[in-house]
Protein backbone atom coordinates (compact mmCIF):
# COMPACT_ATOMS: atom_id res chain seq x y z
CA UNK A 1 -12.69 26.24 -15.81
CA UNK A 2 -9.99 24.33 -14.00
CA UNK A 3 -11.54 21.64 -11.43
CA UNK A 4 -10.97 22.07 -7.56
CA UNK A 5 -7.43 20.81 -6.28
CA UNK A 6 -8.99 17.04 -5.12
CA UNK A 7 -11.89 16.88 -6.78
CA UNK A 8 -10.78 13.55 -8.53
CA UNK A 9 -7.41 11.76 -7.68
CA UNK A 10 -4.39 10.13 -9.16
CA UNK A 11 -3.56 6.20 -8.88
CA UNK A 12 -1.02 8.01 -6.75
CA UNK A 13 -2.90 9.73 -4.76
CA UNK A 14 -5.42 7.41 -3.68
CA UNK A 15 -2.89 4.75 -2.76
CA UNK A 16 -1.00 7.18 -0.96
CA UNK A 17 -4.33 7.59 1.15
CA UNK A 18 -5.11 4.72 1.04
CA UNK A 19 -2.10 4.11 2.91
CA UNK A 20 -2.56 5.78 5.40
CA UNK A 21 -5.49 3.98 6.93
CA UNK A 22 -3.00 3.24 8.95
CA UNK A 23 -0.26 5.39 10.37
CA UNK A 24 2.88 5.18 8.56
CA UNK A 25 6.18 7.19 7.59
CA UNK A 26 7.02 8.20 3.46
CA UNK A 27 9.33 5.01 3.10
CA UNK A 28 6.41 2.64 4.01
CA UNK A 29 4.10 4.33 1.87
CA UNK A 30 6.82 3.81 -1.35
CA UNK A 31 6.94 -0.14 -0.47
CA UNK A 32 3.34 -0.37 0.24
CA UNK A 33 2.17 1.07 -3.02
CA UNK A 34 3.51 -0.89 -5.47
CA UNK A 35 3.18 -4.08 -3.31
CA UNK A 36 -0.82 -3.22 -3.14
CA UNK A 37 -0.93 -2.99 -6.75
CA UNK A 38 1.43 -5.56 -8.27
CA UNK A 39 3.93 -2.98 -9.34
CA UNK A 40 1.21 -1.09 -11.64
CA UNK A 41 1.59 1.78 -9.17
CA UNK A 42 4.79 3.55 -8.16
CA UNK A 43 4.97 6.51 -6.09
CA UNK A 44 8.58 8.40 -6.61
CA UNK A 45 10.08 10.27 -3.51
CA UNK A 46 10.02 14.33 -5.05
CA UNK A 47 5.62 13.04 -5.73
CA UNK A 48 5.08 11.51 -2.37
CA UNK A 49 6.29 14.23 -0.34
CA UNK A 50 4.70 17.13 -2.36
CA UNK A 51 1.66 15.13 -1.64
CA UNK A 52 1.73 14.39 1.43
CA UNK A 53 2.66 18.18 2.34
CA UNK A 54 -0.48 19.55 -0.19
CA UNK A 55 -2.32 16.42 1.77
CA UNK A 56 -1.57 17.80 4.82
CA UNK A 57 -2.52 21.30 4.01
CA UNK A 58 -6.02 20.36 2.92
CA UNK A 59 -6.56 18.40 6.35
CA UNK A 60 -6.80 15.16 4.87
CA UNK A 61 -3.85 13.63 6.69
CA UNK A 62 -2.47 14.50 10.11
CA UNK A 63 1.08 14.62 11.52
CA UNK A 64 1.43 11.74 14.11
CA UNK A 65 5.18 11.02 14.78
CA UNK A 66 8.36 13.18 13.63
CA UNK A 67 11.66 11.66 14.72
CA UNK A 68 14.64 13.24 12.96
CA UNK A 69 13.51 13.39 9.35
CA UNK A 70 10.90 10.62 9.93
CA UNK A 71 7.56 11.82 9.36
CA UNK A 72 4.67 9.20 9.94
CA UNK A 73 1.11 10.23 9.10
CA UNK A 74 -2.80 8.95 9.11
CA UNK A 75 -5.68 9.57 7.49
CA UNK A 76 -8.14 12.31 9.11
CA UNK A 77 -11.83 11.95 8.61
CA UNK A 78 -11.77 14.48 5.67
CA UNK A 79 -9.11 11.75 4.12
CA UNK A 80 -11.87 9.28 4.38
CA UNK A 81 -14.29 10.98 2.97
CA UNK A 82 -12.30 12.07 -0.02
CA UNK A 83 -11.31 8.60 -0.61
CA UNK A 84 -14.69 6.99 -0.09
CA UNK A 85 -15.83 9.73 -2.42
CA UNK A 86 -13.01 8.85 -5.11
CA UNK A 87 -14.26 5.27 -4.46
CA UNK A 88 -17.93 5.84 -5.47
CA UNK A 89 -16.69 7.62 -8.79
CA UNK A 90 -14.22 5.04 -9.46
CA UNK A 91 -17.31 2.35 -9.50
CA UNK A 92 -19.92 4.59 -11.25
CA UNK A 93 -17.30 4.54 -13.91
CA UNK A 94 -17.06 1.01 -13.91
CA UNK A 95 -20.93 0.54 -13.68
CA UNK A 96 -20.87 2.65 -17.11
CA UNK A 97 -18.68 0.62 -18.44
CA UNK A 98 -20.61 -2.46 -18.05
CA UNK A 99 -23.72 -1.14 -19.13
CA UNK A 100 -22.32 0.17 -22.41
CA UNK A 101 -20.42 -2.86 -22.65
CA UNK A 102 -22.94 -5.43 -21.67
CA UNK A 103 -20.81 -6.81 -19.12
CA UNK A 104 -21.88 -7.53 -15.70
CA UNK A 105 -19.95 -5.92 -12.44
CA UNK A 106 -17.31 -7.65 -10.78
């Protein structure tokens, strides 16, 4: 049974959200991701705007700005919560890492 579109993200997608905490346009989401992770993360252009269209189609991001091809964006409250969610997987993962591990949580 294939899982539900969103159900767990990418690296790519959640730094794409997590981007757009604050509003900004596809060009400052491809500089911002791989500045927020050190270059471990890059985002290619034919990705990013697939996502953000399939982002926006879901409701988790909202048109603010469109000025000639410039498209800016920000999160929506679904966003959030699909990010928050990814976040509390993300660190029950981690937590079951340390406890098989015996290490303790950073």
């Amino acid at each position: 049974m294939p899982r539900a579109k969103f159900q767990t993200l990418t690296e790519q997608m959640f730094y794409i959200l997590l981007c757009l905490k604050e509003e900004c346009c596809g060009m400052d989401i491809m500089d911002r991701v791989p500045a927020m992770t050190d270059g471990r993360v890059n985002v290619g252009s034919g990705t990013l705007y697939n996502l953000l269209e399939q982002f926006q189609e879901a409701g988790m991001i909202r048109l603010t700005k469109a000025e000639g091809r410039r498209r800016s964006y920000v999160l929506t409250d679904r966003g959030r919560e699909t990010l928050a969610g990814e976040y509390r997987r993300i660190r029950c993962q981690m937590a079951d890492y340390c406890t098989i591990f015996g290490e303790e949580e950073a």
